[in-house]
C-alpha atoms as a PDB file:
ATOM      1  CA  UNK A   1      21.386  -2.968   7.697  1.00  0.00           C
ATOM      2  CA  UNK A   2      19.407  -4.751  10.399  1.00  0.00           C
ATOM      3  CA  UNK A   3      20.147  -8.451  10.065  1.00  0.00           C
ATOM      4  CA  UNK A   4      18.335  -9.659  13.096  1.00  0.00           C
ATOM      5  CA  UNK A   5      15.158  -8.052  12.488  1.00  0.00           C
ATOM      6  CA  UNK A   6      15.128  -9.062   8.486  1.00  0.00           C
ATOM      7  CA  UNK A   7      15.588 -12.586   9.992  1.00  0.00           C
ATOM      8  CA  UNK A   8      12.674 -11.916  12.697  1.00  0.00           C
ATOM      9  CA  UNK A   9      10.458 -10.886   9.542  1.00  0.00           C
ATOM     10  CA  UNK A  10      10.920 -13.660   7.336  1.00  0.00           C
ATOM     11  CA  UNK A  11      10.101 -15.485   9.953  1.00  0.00           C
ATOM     12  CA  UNK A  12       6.582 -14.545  10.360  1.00  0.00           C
ATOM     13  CA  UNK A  13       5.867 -11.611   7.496  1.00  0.00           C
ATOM     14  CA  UNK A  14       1.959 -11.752   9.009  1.00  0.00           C
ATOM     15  CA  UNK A  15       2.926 -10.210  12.684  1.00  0.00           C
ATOM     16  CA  UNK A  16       6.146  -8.455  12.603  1.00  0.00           C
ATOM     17  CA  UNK A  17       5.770  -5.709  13.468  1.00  0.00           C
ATOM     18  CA  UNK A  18       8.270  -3.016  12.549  1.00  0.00           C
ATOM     19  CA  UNK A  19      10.252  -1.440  15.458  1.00  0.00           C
ATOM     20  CA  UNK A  20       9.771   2.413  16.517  1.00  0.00           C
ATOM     21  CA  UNK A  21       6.664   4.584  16.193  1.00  0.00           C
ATOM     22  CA  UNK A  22       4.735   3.905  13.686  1.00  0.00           C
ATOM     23  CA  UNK A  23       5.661   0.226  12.820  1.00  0.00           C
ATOM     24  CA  UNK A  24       3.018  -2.153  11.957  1.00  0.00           C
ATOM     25  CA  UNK A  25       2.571  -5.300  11.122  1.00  0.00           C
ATOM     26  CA  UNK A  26       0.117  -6.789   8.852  1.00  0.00           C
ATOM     27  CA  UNK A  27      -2.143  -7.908  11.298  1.00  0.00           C
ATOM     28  CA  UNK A  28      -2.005  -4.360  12.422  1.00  0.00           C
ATOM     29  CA  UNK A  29      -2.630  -2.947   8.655  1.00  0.00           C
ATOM     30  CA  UNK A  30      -5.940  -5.876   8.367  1.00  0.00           C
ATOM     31  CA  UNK A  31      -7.076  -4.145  11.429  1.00  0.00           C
ATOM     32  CA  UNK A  32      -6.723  -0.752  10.388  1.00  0.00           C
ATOM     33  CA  UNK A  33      -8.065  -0.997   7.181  1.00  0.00           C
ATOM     34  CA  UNK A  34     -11.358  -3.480   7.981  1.00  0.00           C
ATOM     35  CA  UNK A  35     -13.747  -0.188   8.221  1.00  0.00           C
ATOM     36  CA  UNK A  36     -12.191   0.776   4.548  1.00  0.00           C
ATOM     37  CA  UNK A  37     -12.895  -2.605   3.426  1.00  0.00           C
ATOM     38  CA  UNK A  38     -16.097  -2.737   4.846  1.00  0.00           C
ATOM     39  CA  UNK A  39     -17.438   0.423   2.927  1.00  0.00           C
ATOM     40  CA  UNK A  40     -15.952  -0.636  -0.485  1.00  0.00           C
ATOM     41  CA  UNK A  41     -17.814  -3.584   0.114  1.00  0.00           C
ATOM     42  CA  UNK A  42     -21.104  -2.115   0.481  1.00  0.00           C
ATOM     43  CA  UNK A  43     -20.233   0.366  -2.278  1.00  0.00           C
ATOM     44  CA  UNK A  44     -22.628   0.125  -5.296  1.00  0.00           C
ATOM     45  CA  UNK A  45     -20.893   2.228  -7.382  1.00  0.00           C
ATOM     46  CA  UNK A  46     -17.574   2.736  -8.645  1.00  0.00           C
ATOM     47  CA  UNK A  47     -14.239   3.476  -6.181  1.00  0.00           C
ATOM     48  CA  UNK A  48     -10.802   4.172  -6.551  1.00  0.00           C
ATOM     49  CA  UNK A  49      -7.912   3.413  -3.861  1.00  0.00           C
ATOM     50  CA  UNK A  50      -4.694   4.567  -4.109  1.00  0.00           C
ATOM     51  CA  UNK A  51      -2.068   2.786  -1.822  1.00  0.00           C
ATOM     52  CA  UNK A  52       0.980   1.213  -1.931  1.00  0.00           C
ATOM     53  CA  UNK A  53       1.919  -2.413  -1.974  1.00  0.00           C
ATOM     54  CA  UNK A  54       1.221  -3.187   1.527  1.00  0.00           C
ATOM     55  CA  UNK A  55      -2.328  -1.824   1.541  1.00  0.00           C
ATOM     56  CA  UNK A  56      -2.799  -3.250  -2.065  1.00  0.00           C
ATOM     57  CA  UNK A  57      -1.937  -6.979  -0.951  1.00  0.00           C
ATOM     58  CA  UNK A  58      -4.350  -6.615   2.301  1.00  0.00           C
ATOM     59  CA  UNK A  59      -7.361  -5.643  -0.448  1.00  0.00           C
ATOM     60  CA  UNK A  60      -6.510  -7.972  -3.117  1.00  0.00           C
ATOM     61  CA  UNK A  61      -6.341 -10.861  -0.106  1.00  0.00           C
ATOM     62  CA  UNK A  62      -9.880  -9.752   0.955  1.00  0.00           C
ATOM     63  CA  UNK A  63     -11.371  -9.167  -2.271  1.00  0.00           C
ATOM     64  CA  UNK A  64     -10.473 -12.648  -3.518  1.00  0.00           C
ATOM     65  CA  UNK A  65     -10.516 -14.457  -0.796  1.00  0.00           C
ATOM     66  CA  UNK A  66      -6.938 -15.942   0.701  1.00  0.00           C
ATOM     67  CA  UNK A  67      -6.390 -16.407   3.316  1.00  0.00           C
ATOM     68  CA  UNK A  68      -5.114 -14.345   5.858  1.00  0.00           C
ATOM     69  CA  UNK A  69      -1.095 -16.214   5.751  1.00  0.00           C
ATOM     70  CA  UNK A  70      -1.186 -15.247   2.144  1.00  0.00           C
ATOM     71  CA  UNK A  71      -1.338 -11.633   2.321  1.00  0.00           C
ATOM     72  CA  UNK A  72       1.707 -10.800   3.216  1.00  0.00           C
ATOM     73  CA  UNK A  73       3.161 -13.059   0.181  1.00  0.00           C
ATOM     74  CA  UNK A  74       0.790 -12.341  -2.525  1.00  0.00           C
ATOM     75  CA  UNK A  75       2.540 -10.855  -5.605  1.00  0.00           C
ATOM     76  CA  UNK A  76       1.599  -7.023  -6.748  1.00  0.00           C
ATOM     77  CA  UNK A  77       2.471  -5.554  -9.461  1.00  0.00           C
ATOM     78  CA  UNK A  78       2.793  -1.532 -10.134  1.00  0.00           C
ATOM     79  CA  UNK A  79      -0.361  -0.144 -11.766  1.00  0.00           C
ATOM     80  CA  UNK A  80      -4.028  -0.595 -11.676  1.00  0.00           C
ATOM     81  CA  UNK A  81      -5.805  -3.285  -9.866  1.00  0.00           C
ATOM     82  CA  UNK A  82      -9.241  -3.631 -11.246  1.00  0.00           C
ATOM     83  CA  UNK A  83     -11.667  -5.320  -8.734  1.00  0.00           C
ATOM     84  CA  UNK A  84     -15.256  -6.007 -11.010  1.00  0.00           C
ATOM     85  CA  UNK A  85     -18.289  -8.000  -8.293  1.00  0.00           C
ATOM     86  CA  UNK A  86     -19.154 -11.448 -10.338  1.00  0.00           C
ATOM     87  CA  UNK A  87     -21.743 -13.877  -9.011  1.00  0.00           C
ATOM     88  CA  UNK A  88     -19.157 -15.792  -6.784  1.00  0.00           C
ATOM     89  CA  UNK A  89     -17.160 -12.902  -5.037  1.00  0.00           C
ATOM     90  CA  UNK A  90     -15.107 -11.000  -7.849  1.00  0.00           C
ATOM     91  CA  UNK A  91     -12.485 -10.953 -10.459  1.00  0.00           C
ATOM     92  CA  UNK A  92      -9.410  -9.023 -10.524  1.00  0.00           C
ATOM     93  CA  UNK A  93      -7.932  -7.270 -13.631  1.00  0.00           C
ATOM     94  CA  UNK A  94      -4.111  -6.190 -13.606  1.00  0.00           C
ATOM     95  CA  UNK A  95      -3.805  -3.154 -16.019  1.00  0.00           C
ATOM     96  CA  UNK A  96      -0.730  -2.067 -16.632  1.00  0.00           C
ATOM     97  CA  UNK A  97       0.610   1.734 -16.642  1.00  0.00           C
ATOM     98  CA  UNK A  98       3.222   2.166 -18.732  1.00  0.00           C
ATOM     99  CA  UNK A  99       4.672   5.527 -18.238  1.00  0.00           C
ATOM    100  CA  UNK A 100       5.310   7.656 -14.825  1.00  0.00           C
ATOM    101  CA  UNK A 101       7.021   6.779 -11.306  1.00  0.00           C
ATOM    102  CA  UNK A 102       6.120   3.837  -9.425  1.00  0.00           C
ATOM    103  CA  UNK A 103       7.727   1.610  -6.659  1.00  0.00           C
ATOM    104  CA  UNK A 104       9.424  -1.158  -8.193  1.00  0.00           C
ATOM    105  CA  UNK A 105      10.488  -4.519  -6.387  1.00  0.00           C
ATOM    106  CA  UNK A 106      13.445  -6.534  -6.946  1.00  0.00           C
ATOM    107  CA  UNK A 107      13.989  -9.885  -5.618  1.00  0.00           C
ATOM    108  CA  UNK A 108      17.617 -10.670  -3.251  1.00  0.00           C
ATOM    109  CA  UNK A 109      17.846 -14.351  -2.062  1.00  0.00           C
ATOM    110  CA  UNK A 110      13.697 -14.710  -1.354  1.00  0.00           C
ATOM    111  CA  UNK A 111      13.631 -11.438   0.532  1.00  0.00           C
ATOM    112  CA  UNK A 112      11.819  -8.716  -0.962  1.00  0.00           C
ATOM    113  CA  UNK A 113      13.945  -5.635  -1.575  1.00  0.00           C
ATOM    114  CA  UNK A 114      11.448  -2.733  -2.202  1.00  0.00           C
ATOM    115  CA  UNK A 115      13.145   0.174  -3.901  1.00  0.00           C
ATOM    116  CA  UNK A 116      11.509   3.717  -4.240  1.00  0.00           C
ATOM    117  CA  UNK A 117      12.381   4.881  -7.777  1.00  0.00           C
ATOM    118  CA  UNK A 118      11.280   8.673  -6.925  1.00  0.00           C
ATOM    119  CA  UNK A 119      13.351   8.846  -3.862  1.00  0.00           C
ATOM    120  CA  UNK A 120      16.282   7.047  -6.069  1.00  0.00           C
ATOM    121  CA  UNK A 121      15.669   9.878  -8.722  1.00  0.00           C
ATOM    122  CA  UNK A 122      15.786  12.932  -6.332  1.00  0.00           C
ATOM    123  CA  UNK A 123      19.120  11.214  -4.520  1.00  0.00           C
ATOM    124  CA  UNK A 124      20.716  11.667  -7.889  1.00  0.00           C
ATOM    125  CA  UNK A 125      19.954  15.090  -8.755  1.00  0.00           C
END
């Protein structure tokens, strides 16, 4: 729908920034979440974060350490992302959930192509 700005993201995923109110890149998102981050951190006990894929690839970059060009590319997959501290930083889990709505992506050419299944379903009825 918007060729030249698809073009302008792929070019640099980390700083494009979306156009209108409200768009962000991820540089923006790293920012905005760093006081999140911070308390999870320092969290002894036990947390859960829901997000979507965006926010999920910003915490699994921290948490495991890449490095900040790799967020924007690191693979997620729909469910639970288990985070457990270990000696050397921590170690991540992927549990699946079977059953229920999720986003789901599909690949087009390298570009990711992020369909909302929920919205999909309520289109159709």
């Amino acid at each position: 729908k918007f060729p030249h700005e698809n073009s302008k993201r792929l070019e640099d995923k980390l700083n494009y920034r979306y156009p209108g109110v409200g768009g962000e890149s991820y540089q923006d998102l790293i920012q905005r979440l760093h006081e999140i981050i911070m308390l999870l951190e320092a969290s002894r006990g036990n947390s859960i974060v829901i997000c979507d894929r965006a926010v999920y690839r910003v915490m699994k970059g921290y948490f495991l350490g890449h490095h900040l060009e790799e967020i924007p590319h690191l693979q997620v997959k729909s469910g639970v992302l288990e985070l457990a501290r270990i000696d050397s930083g921590f170690h991540a889990t992927q549990l699946e959930v079977p059953e229920g709505k999720s986003t789901c992506t599909t690949s087009n050419n390298d570009n990711d192509v992020t369909t909302d299944s929920i919205a999909e379903e309520e289109e159709h009825e």
